[in-house]
Protein backbone atom coordinates (compact mmCIF):
# COMPACT_ATOMS: atom_id res chain seq x y z
CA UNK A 1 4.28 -14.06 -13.89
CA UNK A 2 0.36 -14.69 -14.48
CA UNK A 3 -1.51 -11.44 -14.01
CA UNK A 4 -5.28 -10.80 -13.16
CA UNK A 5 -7.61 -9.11 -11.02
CA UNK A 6 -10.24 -10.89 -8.48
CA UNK A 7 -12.21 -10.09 -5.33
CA UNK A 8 -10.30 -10.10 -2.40
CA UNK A 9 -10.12 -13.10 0.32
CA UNK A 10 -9.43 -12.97 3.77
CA UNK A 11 -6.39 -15.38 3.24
CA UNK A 12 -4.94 -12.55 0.95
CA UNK A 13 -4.03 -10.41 4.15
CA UNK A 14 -0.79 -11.50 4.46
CA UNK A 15 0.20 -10.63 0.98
CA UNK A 16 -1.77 -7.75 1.14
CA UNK A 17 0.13 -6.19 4.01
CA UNK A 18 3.25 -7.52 2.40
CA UNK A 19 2.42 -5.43 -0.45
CA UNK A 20 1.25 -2.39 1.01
CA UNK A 21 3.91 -1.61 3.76
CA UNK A 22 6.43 0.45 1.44
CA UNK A 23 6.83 4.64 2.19
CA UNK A 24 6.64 5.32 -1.10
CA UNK A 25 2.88 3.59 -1.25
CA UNK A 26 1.72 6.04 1.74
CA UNK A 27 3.40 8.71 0.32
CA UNK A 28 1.27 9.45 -3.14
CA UNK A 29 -2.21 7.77 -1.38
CA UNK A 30 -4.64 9.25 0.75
CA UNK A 31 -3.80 10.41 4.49
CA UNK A 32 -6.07 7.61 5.65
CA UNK A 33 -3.80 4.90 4.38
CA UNK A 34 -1.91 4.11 6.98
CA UNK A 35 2.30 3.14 7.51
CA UNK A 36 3.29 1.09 8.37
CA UNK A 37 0.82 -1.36 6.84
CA UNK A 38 -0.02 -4.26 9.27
CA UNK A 39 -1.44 -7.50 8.93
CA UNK A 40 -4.67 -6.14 11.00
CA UNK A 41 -4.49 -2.85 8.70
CA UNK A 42 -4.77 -5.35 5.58
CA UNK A 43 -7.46 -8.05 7.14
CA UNK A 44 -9.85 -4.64 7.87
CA UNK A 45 -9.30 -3.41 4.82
CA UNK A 46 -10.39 -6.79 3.15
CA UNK A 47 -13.53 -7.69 5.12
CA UNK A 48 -14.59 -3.58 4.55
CA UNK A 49 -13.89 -4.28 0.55
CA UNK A 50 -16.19 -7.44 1.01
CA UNK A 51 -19.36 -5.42 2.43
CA UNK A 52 -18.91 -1.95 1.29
CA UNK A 53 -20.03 -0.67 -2.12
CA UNK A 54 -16.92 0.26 -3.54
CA UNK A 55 -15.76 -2.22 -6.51
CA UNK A 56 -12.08 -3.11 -4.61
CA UNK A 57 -10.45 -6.13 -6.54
CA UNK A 58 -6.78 -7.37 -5.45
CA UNK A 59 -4.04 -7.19 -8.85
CA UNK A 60 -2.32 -10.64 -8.29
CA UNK A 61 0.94 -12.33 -9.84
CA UNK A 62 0.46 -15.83 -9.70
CA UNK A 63 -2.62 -15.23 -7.76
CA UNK A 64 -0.82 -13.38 -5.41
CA UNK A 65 -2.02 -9.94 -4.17
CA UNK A 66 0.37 -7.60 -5.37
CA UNK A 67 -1.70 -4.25 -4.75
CA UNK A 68 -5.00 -2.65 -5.28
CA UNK A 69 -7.44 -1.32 -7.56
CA UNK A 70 -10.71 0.06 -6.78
CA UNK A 71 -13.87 2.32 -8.16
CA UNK A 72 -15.37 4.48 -5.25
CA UNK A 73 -19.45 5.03 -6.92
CA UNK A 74 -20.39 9.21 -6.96
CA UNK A 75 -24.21 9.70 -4.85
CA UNK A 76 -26.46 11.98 -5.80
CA UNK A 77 -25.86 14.25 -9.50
CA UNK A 78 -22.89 11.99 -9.61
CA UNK A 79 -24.23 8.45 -9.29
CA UNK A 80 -23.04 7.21 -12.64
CA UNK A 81 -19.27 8.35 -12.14
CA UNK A 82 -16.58 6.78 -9.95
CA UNK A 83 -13.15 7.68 -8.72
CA UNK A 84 -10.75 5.19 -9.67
CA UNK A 85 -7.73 4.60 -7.47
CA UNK A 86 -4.80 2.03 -7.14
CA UNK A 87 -1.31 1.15 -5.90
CA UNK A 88 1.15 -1.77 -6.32
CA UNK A 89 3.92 -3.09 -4.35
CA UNK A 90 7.21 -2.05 -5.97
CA UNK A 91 8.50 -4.61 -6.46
CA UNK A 92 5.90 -5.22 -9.28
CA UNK A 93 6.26 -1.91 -10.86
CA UNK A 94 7.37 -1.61 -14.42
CA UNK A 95 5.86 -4.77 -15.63
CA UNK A 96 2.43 -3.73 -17.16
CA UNK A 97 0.43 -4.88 -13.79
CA UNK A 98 -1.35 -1.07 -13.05
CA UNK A 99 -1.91 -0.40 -16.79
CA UNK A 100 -3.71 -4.01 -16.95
CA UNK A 101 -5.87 -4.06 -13.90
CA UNK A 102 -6.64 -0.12 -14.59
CA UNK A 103 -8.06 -1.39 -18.19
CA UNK A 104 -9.29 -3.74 -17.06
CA UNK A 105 -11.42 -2.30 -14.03
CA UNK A 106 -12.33 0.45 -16.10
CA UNK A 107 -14.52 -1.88 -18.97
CA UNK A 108 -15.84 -3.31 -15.33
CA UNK A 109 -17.06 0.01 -14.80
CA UNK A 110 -18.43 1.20 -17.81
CA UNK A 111 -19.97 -2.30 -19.31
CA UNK A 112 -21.40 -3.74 -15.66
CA UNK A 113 -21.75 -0.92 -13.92
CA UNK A 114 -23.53 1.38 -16.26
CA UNK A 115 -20.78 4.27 -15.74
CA UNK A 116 -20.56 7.32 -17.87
CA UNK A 117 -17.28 8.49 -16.11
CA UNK A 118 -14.63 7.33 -14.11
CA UNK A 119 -12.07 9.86 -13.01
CA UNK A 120 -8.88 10.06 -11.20
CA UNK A 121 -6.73 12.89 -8.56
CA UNK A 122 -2.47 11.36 -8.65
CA UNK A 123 -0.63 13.89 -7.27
CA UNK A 124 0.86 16.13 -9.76
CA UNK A 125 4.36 14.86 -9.28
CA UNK A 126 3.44 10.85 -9.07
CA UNK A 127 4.68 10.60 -12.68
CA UNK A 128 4.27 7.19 -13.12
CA UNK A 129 0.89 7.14 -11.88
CA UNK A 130 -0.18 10.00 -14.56
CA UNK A 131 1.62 7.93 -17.14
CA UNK A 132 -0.75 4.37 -15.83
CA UNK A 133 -3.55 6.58 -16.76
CA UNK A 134 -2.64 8.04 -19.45
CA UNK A 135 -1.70 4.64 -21.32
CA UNK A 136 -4.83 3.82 -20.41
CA UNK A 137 -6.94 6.32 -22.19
CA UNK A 138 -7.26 9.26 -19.80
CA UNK A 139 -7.21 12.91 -20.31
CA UNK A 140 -5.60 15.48 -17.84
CA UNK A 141 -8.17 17.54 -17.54
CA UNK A 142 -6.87 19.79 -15.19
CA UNK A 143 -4.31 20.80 -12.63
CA UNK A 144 -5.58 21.98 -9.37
CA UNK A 145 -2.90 24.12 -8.25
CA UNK A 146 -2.05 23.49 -4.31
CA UNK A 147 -5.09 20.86 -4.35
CA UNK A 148 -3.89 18.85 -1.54
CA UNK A 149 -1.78 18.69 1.47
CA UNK A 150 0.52 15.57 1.74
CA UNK A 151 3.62 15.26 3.95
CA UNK A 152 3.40 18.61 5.07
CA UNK A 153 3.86 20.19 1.83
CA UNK A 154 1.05 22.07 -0.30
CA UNK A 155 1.26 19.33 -3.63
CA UNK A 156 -0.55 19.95 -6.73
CA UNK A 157 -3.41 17.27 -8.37
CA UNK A 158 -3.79 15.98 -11.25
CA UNK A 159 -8.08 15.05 -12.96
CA UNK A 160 -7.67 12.74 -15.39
CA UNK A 161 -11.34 11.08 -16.72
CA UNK A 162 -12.21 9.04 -18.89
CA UNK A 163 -15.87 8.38 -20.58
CA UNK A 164 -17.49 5.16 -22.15
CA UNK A 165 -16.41 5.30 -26.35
């Protein structure tokens, strides 16, 4: 299986939804993500990545769309810092994909997008999300005790960032 990361295109959709539509996906992601996750959920999501100013790139197998990976750009005090946030399908897992395109986004951001942080918020118990990060160089820098409210549970977050060497 060849890996990489690219910009999304609109005939990714399919694979994209493919990808996406798995509980435990919606489960450790933001509220907004939505499950089950249709075709029309994944063609939206691509044309927004397109024209938005988010850096959103597609991790592919065989130039297949496996999952996401993204950098969301800070305003303001916080212009040179992004959040950094990802999923894969599954079926992928376990296979060095995340680590890669996390790596790999991250240089992105810090060598052609003049960042000076990137930072991330897994929920505390998404273990293997903490350990993606933490292969790739990030630092726990806190635990925010009942920081967010998933599946009608109070969870605790993780901040994990990582600076430019």
């Amino acid at each position: 299986m060849k890996y990489s990361i690219r910009k999304f295109h609109p005939r990714d959709a399919a694979d994209l939804a493919r990808a996406a539509n798995h509980r435990e996906i919606a489960d450790y992601v933001r509220d907004s993500f939505p499950h089950p996750y249709l075709f029309s959920d994944a063609a939206a999501f691509i044309e927004e990545a397109q024209n938005g100013s988010a850096i959103i790139r597609a991790i592919c197998s065989d130039d297949v769309a496996i999952g996401v990976i993204s950098l969301f750009p800070g305003s303001d005090l916080h212009s040179r810092t992004a959040e950094l946030g990802y999923f894969i399908d599954p079926a992928y897992r376990g296979r060095g994909f995340a680590s890669r395109a996390v790596r790999d986004l991250v240089r992105e951001g810090f060598e052609s997008e003049g960042l000076h942080r990137i930072y991330a918020q897994p929920l505390a118990h998404n273990h293997a999300s903490r350990r993606v990060l933490e292969k790739a160089g990030f630092v726990c820098e806190t635990i925010q005790k009942n920081g967010a409210y998933k599946n009608g549970r109070v969870v605790d977050t993780c901040l994990y960032a990582l600076y430019p060497e």
